[in-house]
Structure formats: structure tokens, C-alpha cells
PDB file of N, CA and C in Angstrom:
ATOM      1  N   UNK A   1      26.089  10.859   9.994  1.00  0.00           N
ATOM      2  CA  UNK A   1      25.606   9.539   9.688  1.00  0.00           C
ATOM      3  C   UNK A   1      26.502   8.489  10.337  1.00  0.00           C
ATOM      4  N   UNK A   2      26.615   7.904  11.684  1.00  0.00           N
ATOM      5  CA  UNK A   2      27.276   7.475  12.196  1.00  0.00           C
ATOM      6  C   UNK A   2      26.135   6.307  12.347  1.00  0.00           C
ATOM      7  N   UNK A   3      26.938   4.985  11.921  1.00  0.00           N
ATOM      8  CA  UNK A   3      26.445   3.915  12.119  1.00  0.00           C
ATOM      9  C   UNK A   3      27.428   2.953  13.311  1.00  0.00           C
ATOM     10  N   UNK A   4      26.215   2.194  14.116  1.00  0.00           N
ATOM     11  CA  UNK A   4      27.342   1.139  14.553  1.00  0.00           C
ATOM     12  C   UNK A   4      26.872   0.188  14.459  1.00  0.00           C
ATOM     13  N   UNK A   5      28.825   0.036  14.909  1.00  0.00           N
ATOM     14  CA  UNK A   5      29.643  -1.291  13.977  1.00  0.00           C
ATOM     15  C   UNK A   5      29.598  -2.417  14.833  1.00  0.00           C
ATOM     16  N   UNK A   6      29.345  -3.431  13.714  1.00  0.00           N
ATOM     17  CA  UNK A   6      28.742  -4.589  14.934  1.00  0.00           C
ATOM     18  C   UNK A   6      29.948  -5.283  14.506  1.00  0.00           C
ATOM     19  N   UNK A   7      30.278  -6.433  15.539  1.00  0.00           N
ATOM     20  CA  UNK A   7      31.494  -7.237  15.323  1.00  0.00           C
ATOM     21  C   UNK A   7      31.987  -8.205  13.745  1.00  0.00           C
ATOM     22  N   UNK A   8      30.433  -8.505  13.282  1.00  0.00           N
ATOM     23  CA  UNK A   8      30.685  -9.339  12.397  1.00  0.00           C
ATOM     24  C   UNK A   8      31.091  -8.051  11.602  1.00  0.00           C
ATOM     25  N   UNK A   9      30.841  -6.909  11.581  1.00  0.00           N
ATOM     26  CA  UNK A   9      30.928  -6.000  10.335  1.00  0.00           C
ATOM     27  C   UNK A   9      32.743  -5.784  10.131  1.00  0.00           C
ATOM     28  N   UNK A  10      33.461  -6.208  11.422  1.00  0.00           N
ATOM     29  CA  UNK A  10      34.722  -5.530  11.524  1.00  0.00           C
ATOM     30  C   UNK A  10      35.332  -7.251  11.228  1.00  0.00           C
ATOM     31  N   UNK A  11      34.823  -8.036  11.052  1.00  0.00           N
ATOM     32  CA  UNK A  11      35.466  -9.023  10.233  1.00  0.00           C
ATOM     33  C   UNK A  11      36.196 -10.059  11.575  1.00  0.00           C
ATOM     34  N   UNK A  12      35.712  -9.721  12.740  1.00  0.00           N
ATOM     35  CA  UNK A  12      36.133 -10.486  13.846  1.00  0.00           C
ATOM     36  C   UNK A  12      34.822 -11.760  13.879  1.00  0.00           C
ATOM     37  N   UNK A  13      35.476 -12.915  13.984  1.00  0.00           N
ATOM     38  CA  UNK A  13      34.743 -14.316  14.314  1.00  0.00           C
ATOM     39  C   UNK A  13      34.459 -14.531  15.993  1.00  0.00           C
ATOM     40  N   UNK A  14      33.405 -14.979  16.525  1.00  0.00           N
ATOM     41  CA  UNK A  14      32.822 -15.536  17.535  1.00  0.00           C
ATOM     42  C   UNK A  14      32.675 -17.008  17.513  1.00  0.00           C
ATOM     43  N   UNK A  15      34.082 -17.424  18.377  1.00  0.00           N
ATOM     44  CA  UNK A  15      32.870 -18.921  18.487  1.00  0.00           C
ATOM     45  C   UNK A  15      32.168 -19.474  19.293  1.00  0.00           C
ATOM     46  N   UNK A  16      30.866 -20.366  18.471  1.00  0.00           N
ATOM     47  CA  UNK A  16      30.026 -20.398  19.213  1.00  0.00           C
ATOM     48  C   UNK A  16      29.950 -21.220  20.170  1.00  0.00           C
ATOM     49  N   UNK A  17      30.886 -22.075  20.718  1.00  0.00           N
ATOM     50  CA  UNK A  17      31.404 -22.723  21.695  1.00  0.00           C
ATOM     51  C   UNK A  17      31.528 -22.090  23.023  1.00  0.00           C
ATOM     52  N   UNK A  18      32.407 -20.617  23.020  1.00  0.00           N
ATOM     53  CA  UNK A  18      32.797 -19.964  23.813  1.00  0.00           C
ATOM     54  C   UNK A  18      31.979 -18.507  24.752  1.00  0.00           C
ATOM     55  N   UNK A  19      30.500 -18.951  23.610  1.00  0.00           N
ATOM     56  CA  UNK A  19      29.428 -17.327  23.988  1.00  0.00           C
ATOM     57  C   UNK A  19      28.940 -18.241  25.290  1.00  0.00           C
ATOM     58  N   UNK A  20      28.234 -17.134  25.722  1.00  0.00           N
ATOM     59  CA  UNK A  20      28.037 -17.278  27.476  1.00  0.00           C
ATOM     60  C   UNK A  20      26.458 -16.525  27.195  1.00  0.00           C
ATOM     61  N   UNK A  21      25.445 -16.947  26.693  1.00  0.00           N
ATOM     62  CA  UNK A  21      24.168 -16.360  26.679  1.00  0.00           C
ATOM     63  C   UNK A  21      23.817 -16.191  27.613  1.00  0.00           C
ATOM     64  N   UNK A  22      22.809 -14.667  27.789  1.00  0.00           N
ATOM     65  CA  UNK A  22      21.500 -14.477  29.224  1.00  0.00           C
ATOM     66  C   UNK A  22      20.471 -14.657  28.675  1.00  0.00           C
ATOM     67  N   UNK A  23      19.339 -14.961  29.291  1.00  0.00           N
ATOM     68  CA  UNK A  23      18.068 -14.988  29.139  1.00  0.00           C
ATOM     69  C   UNK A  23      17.774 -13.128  29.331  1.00  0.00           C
ATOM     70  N   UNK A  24      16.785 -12.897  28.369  1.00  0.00           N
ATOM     71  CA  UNK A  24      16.294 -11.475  27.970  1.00  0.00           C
ATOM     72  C   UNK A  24      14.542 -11.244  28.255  1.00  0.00           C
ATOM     73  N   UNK A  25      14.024 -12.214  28.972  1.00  0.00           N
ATOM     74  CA  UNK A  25      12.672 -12.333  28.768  1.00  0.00           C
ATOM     75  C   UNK A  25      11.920 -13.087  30.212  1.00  0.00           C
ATOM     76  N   UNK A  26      10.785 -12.341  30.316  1.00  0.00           N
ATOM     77  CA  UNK A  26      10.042 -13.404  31.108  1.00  0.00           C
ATOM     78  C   UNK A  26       9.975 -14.698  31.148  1.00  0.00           C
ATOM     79  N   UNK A  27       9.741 -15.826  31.992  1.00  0.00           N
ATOM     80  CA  UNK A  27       9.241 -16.751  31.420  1.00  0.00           C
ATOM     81  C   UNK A  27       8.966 -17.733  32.689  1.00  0.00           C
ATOM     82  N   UNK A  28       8.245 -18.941  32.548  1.00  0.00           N
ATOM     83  CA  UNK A  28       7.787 -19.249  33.372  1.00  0.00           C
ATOM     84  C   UNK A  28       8.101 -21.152  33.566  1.00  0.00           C
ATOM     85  N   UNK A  29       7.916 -22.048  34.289  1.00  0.00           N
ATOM     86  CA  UNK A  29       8.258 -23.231  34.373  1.00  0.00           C
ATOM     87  C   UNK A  29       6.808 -23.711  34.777  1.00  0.00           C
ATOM     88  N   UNK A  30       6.768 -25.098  33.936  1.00  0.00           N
ATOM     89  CA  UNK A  30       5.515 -25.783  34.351  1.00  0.00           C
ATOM     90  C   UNK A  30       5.776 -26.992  34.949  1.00  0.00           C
ATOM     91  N   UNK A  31       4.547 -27.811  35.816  1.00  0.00           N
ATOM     92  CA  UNK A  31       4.207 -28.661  36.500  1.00  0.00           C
ATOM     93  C   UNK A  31       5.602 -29.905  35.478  1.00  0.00           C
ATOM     94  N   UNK A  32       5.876 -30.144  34.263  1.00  0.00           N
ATOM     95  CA  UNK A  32       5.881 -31.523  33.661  1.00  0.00           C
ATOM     96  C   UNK A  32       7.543 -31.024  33.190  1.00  0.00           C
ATOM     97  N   UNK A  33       8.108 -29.473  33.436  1.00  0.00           N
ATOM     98  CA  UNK A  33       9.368 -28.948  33.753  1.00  0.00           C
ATOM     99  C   UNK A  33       9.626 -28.300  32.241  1.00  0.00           C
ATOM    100  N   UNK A  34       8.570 -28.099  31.112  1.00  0.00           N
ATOM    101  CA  UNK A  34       8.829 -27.668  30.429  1.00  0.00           C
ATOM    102  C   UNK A  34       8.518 -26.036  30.194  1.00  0.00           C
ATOM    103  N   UNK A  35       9.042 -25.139  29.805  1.00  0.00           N
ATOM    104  CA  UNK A  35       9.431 -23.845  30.082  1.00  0.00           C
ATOM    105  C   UNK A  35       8.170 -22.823  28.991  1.00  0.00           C
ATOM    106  N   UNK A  36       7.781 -22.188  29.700  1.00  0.00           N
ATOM    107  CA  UNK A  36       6.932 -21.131  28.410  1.00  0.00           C
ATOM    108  C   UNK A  36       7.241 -20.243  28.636  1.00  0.00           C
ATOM    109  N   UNK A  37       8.041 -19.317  27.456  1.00  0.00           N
ATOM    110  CA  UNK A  37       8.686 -17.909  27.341  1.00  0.00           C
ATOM    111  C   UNK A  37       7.410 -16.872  27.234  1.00  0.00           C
ATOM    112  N   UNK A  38       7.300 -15.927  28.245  1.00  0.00           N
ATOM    113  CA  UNK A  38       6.028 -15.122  27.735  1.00  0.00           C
ATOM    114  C   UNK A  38       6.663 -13.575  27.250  1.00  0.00           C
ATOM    115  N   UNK A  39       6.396 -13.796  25.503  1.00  0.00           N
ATOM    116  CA  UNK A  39       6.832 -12.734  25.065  1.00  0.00           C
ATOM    117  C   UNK A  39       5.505 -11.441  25.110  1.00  0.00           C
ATOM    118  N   UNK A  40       6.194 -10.405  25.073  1.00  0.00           N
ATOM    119  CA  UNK A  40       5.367  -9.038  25.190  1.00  0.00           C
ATOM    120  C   UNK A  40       4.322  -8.473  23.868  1.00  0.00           C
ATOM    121  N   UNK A  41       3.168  -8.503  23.965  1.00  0.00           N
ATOM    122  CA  UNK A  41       2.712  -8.352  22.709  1.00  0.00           C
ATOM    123  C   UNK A  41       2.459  -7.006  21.930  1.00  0.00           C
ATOM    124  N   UNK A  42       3.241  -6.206  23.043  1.00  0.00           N
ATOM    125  CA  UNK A  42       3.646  -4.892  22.481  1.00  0.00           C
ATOM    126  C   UNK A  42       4.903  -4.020  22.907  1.00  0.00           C
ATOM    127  N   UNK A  43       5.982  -3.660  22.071  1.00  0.00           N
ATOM    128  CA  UNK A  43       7.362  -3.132  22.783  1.00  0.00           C
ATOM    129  C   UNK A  43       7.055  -1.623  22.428  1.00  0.00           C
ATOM    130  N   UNK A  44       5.954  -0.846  22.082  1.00  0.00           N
ATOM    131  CA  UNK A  44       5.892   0.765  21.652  1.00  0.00           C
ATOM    132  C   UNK A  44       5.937   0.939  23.453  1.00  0.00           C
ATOM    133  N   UNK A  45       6.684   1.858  23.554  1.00  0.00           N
ATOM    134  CA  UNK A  45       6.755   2.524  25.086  1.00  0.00           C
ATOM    135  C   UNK A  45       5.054   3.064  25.649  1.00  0.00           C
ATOM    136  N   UNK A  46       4.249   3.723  24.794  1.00  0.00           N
ATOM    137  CA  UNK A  46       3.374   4.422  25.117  1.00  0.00           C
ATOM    138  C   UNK A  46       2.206   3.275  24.997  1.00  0.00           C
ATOM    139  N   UNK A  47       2.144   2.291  24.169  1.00  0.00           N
ATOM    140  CA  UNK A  47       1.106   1.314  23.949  1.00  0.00           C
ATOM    141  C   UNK A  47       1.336   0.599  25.712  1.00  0.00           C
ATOM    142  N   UNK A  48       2.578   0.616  25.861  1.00  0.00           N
ATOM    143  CA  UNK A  48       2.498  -0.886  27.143  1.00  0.00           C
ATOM    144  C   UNK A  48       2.761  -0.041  27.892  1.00  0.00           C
ATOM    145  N   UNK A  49       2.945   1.119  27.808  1.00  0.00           N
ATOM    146  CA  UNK A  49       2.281   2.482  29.200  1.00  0.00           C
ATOM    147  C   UNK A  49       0.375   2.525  29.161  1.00  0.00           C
ATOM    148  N   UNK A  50      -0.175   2.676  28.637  1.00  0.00           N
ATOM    149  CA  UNK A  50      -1.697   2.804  28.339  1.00  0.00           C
ATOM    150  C   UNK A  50      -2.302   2.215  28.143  1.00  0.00           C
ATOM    151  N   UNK A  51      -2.016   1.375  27.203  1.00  0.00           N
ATOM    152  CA  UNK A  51      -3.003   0.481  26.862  1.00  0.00           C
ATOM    153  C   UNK A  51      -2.486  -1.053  27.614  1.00  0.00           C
ATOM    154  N   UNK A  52      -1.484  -1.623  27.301  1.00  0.00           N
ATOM    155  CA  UNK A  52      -1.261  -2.787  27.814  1.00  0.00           C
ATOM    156  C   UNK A  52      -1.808  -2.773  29.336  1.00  0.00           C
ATOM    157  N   UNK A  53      -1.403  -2.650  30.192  1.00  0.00           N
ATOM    158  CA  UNK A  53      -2.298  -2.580  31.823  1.00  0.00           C
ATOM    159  C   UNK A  53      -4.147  -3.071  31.320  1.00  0.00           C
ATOM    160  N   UNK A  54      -4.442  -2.318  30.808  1.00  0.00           N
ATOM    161  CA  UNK A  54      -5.884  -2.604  30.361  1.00  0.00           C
ATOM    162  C   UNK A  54      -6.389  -4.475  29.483  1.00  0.00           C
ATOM    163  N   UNK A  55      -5.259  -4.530  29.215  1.00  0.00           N
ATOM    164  CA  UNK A  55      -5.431  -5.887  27.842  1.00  0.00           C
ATOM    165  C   UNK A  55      -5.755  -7.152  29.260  1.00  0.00           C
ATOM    166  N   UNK A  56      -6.212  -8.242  29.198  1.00  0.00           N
ATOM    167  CA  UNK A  56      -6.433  -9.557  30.226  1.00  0.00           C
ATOM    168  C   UNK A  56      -5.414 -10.097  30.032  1.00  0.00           C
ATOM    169  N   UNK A  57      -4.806 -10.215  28.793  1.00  0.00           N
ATOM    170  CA  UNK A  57      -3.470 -11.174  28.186  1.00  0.00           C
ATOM    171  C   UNK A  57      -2.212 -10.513  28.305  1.00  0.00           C
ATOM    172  N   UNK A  58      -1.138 -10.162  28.703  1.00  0.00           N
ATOM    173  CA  UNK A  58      -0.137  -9.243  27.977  1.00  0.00           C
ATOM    174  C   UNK A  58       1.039  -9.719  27.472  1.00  0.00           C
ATOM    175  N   UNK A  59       0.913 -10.944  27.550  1.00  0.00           N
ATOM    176  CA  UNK A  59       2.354 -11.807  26.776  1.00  0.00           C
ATOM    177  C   UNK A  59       1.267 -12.675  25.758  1.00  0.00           C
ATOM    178  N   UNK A  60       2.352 -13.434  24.773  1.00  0.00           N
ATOM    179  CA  UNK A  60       2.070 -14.429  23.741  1.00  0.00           C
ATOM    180  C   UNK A  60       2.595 -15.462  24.971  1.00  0.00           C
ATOM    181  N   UNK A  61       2.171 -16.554  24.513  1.00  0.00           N
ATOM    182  CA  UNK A  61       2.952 -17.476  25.753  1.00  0.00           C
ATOM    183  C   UNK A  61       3.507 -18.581  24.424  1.00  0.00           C
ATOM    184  N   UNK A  62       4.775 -18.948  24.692  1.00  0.00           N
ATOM    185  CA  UNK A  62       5.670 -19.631  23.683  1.00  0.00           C
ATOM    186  C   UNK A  62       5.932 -20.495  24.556  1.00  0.00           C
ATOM    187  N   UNK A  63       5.427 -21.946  23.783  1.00  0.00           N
ATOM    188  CA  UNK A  63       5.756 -23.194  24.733  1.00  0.00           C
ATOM    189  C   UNK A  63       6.946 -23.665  24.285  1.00  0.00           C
ATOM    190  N   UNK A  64       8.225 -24.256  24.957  1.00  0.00           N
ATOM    191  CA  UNK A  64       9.559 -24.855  24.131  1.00  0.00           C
ATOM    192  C   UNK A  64       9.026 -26.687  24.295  1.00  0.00           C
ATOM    193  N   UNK A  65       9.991 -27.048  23.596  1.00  0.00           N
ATOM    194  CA  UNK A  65       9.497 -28.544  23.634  1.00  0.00           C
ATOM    195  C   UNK A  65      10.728 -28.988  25.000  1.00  0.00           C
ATOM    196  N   UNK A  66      11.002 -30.373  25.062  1.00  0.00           N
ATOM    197  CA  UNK A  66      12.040 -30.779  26.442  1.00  0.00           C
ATOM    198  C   UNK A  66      13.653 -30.438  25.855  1.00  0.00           C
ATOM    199  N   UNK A  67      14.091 -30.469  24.653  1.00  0.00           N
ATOM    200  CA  UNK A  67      15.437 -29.860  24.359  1.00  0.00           C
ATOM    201  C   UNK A  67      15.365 -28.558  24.330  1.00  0.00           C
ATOM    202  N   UNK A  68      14.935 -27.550  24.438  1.00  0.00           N
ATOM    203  CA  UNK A  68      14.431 -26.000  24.243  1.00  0.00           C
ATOM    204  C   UNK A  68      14.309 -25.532  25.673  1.00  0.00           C
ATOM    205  N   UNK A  69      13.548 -26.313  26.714  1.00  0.00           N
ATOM    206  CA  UNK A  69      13.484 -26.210  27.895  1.00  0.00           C
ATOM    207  C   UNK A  69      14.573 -26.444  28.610  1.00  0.00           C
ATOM    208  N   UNK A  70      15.319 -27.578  28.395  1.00  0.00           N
ATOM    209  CA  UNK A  70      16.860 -28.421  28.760  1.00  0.00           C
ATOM    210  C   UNK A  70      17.410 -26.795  28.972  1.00  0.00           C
ATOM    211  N   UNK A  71      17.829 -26.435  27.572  1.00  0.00           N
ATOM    212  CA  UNK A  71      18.695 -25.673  27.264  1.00  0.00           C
ATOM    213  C   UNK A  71      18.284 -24.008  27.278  1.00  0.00           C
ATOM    214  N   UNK A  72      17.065 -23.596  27.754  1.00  0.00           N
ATOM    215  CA  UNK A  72      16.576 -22.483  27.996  1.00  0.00           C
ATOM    216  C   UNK A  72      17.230 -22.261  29.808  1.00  0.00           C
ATOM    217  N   UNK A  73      16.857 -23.752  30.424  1.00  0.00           N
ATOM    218  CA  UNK A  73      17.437 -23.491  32.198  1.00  0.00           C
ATOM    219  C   UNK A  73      18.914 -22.930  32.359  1.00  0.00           C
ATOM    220  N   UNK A  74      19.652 -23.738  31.369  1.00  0.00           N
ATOM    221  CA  UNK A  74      21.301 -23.348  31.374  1.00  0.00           C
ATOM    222  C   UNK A  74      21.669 -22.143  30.952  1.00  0.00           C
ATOM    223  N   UNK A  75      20.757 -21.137  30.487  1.00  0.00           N
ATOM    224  CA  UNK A  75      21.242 -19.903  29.635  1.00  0.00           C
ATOM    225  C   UNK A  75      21.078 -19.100  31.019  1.00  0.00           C
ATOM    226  N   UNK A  76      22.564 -18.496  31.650  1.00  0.00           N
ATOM    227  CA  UNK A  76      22.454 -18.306  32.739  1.00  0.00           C
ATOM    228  C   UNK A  76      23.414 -17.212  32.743  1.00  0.00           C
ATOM    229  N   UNK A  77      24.133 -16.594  31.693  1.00  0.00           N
ATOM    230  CA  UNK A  77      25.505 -15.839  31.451  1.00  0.00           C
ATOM    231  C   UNK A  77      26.371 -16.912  32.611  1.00  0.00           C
ATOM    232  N   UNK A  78      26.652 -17.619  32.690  1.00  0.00           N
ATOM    233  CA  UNK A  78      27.551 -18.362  33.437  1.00  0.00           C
ATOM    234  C   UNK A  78      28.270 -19.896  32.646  1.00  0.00           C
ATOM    235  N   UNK A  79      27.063 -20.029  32.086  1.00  0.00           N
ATOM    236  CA  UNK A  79      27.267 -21.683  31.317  1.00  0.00           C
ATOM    237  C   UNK A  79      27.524 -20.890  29.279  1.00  0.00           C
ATOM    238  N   UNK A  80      28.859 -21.912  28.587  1.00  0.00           N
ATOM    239  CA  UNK A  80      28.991 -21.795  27.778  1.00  0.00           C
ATOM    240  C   UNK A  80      28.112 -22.693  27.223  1.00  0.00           C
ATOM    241  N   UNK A  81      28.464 -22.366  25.604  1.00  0.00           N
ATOM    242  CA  UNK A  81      27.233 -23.326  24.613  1.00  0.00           C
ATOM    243  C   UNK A  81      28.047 -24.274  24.411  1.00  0.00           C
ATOM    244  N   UNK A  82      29.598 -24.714  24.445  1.00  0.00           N
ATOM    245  CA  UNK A  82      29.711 -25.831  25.035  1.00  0.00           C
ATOM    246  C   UNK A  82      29.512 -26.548  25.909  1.00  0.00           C
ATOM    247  N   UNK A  83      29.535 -25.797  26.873  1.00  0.00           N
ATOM    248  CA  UNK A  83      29.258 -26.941  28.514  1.00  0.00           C
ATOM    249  C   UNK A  83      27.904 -27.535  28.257  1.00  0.00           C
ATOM    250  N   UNK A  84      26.919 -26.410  27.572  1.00  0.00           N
ATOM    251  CA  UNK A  84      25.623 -26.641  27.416  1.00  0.00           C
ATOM    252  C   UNK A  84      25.191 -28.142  26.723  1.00  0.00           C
ATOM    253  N   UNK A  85      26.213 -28.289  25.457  1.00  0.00           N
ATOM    254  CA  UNK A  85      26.136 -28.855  24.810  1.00  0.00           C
ATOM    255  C   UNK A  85      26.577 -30.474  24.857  1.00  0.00           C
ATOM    256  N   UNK A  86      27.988 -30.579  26.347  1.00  0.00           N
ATOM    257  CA  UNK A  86      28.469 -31.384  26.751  1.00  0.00           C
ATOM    258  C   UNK A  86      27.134 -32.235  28.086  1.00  0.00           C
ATOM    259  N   UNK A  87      26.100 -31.186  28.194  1.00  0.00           N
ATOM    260  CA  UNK A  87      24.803 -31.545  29.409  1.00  0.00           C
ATOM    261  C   UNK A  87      24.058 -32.288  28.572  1.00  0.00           C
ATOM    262  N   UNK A  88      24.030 -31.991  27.389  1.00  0.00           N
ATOM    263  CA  UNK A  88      22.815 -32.544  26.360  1.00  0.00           C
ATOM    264  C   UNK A  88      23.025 -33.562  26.157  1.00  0.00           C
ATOM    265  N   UNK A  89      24.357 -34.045  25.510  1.00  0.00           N
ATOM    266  CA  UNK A  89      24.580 -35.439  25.119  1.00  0.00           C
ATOM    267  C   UNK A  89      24.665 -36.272  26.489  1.00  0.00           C
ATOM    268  N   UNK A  90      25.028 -35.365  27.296  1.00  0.00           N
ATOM    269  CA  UNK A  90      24.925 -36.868  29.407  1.00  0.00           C
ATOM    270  C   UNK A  90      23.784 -36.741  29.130  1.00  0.00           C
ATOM    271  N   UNK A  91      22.870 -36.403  29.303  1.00  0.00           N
ATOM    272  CA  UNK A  91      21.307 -36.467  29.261  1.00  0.00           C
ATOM    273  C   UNK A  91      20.337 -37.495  28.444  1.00  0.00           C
ATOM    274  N   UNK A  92      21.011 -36.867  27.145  1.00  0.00           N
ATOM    275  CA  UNK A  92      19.989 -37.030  25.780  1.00  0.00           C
ATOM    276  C   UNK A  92      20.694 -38.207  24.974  1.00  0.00           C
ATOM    277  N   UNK A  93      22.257 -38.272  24.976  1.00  0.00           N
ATOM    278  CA  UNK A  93      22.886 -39.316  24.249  1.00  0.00           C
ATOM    279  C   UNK A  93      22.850 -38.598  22.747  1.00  0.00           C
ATOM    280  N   UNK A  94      22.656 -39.672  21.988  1.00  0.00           N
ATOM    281  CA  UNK A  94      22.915 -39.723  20.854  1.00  0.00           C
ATOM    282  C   UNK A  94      21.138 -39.174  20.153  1.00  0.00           C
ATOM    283  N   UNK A  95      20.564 -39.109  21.103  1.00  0.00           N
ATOM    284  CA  UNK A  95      18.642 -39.004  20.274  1.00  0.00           C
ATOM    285  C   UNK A  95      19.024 -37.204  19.889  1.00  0.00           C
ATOM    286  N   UNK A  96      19.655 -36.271  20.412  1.00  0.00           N
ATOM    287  CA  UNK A  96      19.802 -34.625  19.863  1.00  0.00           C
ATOM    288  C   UNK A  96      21.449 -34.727  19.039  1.00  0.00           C
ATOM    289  N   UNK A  97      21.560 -34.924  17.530  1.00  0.00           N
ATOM    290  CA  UNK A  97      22.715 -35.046  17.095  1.00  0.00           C
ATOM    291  C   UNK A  97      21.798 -34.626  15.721  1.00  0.00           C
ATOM    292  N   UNK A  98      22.266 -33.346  15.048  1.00  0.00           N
ATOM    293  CA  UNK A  98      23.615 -33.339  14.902  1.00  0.00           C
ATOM    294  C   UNK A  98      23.189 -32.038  16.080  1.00  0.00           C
ATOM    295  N   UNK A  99      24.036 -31.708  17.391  1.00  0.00           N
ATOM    296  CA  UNK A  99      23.655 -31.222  18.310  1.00  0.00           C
ATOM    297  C   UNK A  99      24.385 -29.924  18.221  1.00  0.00           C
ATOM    298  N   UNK A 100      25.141 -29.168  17.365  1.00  0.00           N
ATOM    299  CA  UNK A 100      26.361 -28.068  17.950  1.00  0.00           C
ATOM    300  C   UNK A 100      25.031 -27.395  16.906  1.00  0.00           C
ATOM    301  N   UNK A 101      24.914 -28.042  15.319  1.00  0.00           N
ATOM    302  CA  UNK A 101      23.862 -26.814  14.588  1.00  0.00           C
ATOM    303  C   UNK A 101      22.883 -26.804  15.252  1.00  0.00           C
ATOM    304  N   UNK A 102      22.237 -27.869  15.895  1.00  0.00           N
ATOM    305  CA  UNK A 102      20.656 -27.650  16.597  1.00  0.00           C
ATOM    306  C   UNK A 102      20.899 -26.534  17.566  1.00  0.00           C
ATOM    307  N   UNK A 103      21.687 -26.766  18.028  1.00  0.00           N
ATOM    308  CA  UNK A 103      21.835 -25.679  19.397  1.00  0.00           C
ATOM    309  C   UNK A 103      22.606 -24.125  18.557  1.00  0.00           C
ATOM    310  N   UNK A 104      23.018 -24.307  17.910  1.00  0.00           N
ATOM    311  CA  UNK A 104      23.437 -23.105  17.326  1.00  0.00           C
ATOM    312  C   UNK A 104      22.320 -22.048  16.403  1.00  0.00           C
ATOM    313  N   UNK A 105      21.239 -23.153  15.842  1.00  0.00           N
ATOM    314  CA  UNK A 105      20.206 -22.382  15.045  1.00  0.00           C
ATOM    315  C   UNK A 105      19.327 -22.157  16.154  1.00  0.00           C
ATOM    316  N   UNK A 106      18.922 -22.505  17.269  1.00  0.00           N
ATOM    317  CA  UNK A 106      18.432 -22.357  18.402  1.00  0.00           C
ATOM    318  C   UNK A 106      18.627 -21.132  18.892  1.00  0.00           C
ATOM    319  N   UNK A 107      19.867 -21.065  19.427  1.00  0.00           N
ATOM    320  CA  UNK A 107      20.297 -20.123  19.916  1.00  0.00           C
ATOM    321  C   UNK A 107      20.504 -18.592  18.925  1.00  0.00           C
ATOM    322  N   UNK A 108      21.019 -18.696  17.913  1.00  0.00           N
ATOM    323  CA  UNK A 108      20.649 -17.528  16.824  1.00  0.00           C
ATOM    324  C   UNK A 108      19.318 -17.164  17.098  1.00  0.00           C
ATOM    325  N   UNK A 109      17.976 -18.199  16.209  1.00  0.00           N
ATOM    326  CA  UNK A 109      16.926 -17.667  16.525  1.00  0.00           C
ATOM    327  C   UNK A 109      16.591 -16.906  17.915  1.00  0.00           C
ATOM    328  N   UNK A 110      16.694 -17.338  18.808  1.00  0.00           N
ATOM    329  CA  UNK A 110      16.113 -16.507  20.116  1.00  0.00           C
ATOM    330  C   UNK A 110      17.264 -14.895  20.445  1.00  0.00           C
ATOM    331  N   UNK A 111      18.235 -15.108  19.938  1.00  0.00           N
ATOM    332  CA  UNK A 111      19.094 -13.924  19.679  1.00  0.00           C
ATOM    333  C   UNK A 111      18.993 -12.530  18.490  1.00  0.00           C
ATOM    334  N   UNK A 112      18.178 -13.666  17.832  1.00  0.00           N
ATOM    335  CA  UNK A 112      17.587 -12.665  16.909  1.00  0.00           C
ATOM    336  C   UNK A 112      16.601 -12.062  17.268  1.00  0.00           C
ATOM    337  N   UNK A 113      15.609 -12.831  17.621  1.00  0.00           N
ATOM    338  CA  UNK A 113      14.088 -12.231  18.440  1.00  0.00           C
ATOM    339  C   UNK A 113      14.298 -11.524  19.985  1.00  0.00           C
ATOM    340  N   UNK A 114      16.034 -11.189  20.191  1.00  0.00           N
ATOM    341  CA  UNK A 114      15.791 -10.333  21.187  1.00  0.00           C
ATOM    342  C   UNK A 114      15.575 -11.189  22.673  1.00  0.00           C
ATOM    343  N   UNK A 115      15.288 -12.831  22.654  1.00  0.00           N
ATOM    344  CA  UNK A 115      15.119 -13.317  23.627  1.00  0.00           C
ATOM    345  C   UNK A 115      16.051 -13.549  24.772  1.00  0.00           C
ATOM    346  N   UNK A 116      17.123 -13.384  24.146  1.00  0.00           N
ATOM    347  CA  UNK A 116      18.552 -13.752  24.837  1.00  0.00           C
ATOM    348  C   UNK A 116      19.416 -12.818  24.551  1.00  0.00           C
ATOM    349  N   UNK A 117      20.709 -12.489  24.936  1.00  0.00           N
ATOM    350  CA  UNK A 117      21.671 -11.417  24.620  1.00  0.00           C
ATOM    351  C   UNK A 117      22.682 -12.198  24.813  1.00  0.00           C
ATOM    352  N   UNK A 118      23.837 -12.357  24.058  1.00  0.00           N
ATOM    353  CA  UNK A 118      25.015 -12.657  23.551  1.00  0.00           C
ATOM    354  C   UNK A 118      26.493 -12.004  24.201  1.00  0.00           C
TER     355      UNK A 118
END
């Protein structure tokens, strides 16, 4: 019964200043520069061997709004979620505040759903 051990389990902190996210997913850029993630509407190996090829659709298409898009281009494993965060406010100013949790529950969510890797 060998489980593994994930970092938070061993009591080591990450901060979130210093992670360097990749993008994990298709996705595509539109005419007006805002970004649609096209997630897979099936991850069973044998469904998106057989059947998916056959479907007209094969992603969900997930539209981000212009801060989601901003910050979907920079997720590059190269740019921290500070630097990220230091682009937002030259940009955006003071209209994305309180900006470290926005970008931090942001970034969780799509880390959770597998969209990004850490």
C-alpha cells in the first residue's frame, strides 16, 4: 500500500509568488485576443481511441474573460506568478485588486482541473 506523497503532505510550503506554471491543454486565440481553452470531453483511453474520432465536437470550448486571457498568454513555465502579477497591475492598474488571491484562486482552479501543471 504505497501511497504518494505530495509536498503539502510532507509539511513543505510553496510560494505562490515563486511557481512557474505550464499550460496543460489545447487552446486557441480569437480575433478580439481573448483565449478559449478546448477541454477534452473524454480522458478514458479507449473512448478517445474509438469513439471520440467519430464525435463532430471533441472539446468543450471554455471561453476566459480579458484577465483569464491576460494571464493564460504568460503561463509559459518561464514567467513567475509574480512577474505575472507585476504585468497585471502595468496593464490593468488598480481595476484587478485584490490581485495576488484573484490570481491565486485562478490559478489553483485550473491546477486542479489538470489545466496547467505546477
Amino acid at each position: 500500500m504505497f501511497r504518494k506523497i505530495r509536498k503539502q503532505d510532507r509539511g513543505e510550503q510553496r510560494n505562490l509568488l515563486e511557481i512557474k506554471p505550464v499550460r496543460n491543454l489545447e487552446w486557441e486565440a480569437e480575433q478580439d485576443g481573448s483565449i478559449v481553452l478546448l477541454v477534452p470531453k473524454f480522458k478514458n483511453r479507449y473512448i478517445v481511441k474509438y469513439i471520440l474520432p467519430r464525435l463532430r465536437k471533441q472539446h468543450f470550448r471554455l471561453k476566459l474573460d480579458e484577465y483569464g486571457s491576460f494571464i493564460w498568454k504568460l503561463l509559459d513555465g518561464n514567467t513567475t506568478v509574480g512577474d505575472i502579477s507585476e504585468k497585471l497591475e502595468g496593464v490593468y492598474g488598480e481595476n484587478f485588486d485584490p490581485r495576488y488571491e484573484r490570481i491565486g484562486k485562478f490559478i489553483a482552479n485550473l491546477a486542479h482541473n489538470k489545466f496547467l501543471l505546477l
